[in-house]
C-alpha atoms as a PDB file:
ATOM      1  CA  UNK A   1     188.381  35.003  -2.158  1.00  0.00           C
ATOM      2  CA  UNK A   2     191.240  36.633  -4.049  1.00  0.00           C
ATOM      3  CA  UNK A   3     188.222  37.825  -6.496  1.00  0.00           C
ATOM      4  CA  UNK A   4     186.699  39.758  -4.219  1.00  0.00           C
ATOM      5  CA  UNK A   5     190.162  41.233  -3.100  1.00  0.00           C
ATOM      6  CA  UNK A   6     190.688  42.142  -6.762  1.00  0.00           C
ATOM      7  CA  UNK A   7     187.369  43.748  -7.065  1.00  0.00           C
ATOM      8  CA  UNK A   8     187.522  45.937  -4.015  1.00  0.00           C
ATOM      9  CA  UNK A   9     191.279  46.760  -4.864  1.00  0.00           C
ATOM     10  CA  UNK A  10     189.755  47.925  -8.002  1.00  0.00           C
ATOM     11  CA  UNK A  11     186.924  49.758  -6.491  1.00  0.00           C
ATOM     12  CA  UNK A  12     189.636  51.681  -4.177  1.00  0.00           C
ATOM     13  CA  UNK A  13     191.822  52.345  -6.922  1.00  0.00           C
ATOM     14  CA  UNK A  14     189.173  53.632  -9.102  1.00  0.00           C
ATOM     15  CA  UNK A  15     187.505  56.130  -5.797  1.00  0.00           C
ATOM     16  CA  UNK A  16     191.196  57.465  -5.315  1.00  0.00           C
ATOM     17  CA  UNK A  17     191.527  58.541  -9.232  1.00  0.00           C
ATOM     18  CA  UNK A  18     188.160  60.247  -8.808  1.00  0.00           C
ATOM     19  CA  UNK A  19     187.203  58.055 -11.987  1.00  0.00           C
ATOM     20  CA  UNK A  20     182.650  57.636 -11.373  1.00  0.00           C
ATOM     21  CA  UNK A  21     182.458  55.391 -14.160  1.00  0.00           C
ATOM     22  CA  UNK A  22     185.570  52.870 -13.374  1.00  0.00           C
ATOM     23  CA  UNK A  23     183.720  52.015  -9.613  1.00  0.00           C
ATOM     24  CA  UNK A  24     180.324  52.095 -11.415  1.00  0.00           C
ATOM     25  CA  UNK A  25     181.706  49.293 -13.490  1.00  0.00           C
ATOM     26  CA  UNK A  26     182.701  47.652 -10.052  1.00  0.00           C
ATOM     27  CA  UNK A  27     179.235  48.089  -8.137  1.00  0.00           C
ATOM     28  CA  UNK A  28     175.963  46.561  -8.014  1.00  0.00           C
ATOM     29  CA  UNK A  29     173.076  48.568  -9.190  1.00  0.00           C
ATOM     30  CA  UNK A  30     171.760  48.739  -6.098  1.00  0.00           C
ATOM     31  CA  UNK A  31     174.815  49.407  -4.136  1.00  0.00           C
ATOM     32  CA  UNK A  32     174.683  50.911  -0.844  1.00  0.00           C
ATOM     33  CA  UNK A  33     177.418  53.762   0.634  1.00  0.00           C
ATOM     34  CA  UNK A  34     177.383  53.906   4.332  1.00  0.00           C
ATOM     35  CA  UNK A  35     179.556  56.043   6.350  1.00  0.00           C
ATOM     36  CA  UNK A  36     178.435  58.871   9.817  1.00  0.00           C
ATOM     37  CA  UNK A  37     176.060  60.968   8.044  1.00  0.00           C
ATOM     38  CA  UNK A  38     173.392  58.145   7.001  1.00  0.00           C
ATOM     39  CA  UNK A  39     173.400  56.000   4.051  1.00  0.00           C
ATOM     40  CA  UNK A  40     172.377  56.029   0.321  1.00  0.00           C
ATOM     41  CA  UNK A  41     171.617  53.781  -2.452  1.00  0.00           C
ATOM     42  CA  UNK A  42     172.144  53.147  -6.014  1.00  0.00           C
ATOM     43  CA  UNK A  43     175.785  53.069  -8.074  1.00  0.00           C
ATOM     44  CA  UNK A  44     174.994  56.608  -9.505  1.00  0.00           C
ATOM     45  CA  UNK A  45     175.308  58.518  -6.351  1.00  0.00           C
ATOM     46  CA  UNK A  46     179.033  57.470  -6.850  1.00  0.00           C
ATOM     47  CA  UNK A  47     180.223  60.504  -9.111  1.00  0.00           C
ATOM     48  CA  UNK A  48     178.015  62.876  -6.206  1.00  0.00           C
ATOM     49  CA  UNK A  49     179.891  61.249  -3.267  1.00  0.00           C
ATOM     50  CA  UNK A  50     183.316  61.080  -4.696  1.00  0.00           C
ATOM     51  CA  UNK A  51     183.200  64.840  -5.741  1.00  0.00           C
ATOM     52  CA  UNK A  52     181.817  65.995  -2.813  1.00  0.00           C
ATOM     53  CA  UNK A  53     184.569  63.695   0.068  1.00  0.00           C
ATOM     54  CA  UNK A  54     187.926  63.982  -1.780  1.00  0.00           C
ATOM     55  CA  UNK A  55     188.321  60.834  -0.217  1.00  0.00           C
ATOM     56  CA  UNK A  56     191.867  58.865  -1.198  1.00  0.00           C
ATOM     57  CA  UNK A  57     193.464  56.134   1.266  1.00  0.00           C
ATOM     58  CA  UNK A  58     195.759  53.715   1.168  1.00  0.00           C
ATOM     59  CA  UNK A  59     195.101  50.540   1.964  1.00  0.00           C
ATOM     60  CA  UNK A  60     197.230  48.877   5.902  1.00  0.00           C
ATOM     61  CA  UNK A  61     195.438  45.511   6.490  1.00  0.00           C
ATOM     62  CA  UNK A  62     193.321  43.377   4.289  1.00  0.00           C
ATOM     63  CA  UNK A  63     190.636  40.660   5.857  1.00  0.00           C
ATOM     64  CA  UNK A  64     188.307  38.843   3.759  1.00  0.00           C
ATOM     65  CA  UNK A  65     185.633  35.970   4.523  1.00  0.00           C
ATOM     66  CA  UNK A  66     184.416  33.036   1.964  1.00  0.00           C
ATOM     67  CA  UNK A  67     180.889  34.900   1.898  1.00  0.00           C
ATOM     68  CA  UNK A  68     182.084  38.319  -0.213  1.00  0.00           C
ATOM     69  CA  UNK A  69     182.734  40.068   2.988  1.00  0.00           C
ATOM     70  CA  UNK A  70     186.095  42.411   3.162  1.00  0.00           C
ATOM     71  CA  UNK A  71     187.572  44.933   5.165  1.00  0.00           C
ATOM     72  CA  UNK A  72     190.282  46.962   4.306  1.00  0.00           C
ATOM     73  CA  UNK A  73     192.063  49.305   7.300  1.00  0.00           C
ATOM     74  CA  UNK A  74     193.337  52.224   5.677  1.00  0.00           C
ATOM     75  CA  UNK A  75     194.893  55.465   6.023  1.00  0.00           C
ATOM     76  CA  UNK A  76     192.650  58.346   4.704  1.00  0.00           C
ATOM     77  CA  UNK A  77     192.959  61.763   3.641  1.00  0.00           C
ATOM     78  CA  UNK A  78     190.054  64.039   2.384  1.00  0.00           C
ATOM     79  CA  UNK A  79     190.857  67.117   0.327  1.00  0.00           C
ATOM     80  CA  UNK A  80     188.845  69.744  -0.463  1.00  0.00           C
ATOM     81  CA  UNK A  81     188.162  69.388  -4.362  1.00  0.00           C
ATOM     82  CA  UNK A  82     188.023  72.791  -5.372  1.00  0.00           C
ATOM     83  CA  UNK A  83     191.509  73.292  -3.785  1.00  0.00           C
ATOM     84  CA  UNK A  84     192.960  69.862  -3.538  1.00  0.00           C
ATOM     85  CA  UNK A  85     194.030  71.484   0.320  1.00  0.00           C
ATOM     86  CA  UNK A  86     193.922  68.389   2.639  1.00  0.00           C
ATOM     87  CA  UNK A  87     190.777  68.718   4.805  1.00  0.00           C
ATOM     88  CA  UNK A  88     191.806  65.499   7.473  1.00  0.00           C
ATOM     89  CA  UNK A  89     193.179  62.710   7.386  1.00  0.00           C
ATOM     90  CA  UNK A  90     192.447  59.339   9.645  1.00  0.00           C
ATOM     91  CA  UNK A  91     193.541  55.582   9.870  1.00  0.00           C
ATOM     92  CA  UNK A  92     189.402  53.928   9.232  1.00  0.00           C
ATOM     93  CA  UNK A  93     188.380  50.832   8.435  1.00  0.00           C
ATOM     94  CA  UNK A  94     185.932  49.954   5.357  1.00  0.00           C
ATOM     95  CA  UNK A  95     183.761  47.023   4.942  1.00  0.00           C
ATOM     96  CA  UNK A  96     181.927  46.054   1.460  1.00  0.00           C
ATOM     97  CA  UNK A  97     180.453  43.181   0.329  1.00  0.00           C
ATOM     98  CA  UNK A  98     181.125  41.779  -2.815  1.00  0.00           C
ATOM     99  CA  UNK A  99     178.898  39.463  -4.688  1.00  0.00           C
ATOM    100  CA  UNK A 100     179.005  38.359  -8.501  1.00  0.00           C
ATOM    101  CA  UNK A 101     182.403  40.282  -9.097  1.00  0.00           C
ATOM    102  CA  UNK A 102     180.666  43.651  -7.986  1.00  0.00           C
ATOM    103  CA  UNK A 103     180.303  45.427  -4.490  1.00  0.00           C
ATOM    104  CA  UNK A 104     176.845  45.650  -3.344  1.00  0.00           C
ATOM    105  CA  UNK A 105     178.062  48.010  -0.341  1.00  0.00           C
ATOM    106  CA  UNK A 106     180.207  49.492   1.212  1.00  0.00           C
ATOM    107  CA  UNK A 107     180.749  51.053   4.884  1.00  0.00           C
ATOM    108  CA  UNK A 108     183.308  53.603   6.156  1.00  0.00           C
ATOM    109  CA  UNK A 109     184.064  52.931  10.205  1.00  0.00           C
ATOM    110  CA  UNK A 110     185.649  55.889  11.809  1.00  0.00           C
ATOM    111  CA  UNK A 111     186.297  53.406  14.979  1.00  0.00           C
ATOM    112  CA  UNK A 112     189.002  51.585  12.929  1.00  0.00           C
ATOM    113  CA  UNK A 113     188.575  47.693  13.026  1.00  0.00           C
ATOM    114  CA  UNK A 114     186.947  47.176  16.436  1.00  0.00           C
ATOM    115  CA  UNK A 115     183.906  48.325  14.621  1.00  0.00           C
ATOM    116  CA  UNK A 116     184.364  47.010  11.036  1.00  0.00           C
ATOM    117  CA  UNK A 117     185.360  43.554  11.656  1.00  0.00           C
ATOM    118  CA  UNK A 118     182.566  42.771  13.834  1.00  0.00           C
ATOM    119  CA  UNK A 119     180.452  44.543  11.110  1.00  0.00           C
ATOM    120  CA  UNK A 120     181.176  42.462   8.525  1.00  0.00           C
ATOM    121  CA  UNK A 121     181.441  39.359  10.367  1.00  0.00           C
ATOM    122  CA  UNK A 122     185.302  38.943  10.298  1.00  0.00           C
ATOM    123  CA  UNK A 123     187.901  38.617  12.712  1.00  0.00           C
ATOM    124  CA  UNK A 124     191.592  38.848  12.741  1.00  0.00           C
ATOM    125  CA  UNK A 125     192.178  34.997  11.946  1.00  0.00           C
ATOM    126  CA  UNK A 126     190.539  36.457   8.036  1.00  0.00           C
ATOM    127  CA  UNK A 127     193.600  38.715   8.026  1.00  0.00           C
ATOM    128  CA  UNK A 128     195.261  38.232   4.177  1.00  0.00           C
ATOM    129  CA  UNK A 129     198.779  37.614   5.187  1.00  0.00           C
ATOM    130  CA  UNK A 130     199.915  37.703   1.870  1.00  0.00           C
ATOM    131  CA  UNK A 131     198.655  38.965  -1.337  1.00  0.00           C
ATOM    132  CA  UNK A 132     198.905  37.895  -4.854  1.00  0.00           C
ATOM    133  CA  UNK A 133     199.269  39.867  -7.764  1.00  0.00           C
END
């Protein structure tokens, strides 16, 4: 389980530094981004997305399961990248799947962890109390 914690700390890391290739190198081909407008699929939307949301967070709460499934709560800020002026900022929840040392997908929830735990198939007894480094 810590692998897959490494992997989406990775992923996160890599999404707040703007850096397309790094969280290429951490997806599946075919991975899937999920979040209120719809869906999309395929690790080269990445550079698209991660222009277009300014999205940075930071993660609260980890939770992982034995079957590649994590969720991260988080506190998120979007800025506008031609400005860098924060456009909103929120406490969310994100679920991904890892498999084979890569995320396959991953899903922002606006409704926090009521909506991503379920999601994923976690509850609050998955919560990683403490972390290794």
């Amino acid at each position: 389980m810590r692998g897959q914690l490494a992997v989406v700390e990775a992923w996160l890391d890599a999404v707040d530094r703007a850096d397309a290739g790094a969280a290429a190198a951490l997806s599946a081909p075919d991975l899937e981004i999920a979040g209120p407008r719809g869906s999309v699929r395929g690790r080269e939307v990445l550079g698209p997305w991660m222009a277009r949301a300014g999205f940075t967070s930071r993660p609260l709460r980890w939770f992982c399961g034995a079957d590649g499934a994590v969720v991260v709560k988080q506190d998120a800020t979007w800025t506008d990248p031609a400005t860098g002026a924060e456009r909103g900022r929120a406490v969310v929840a994100s679920s991904f799947r890892v498999a084979d040392g890569a995320v396959t997908r991953y899903r922002r929830h606006d409704e926090g962890l009521p909506a991503a735990l379920p999601a994923a198939g976690l509850t609050h007894e998955d919560e990683v109390a403490a972390r290794g480094r």
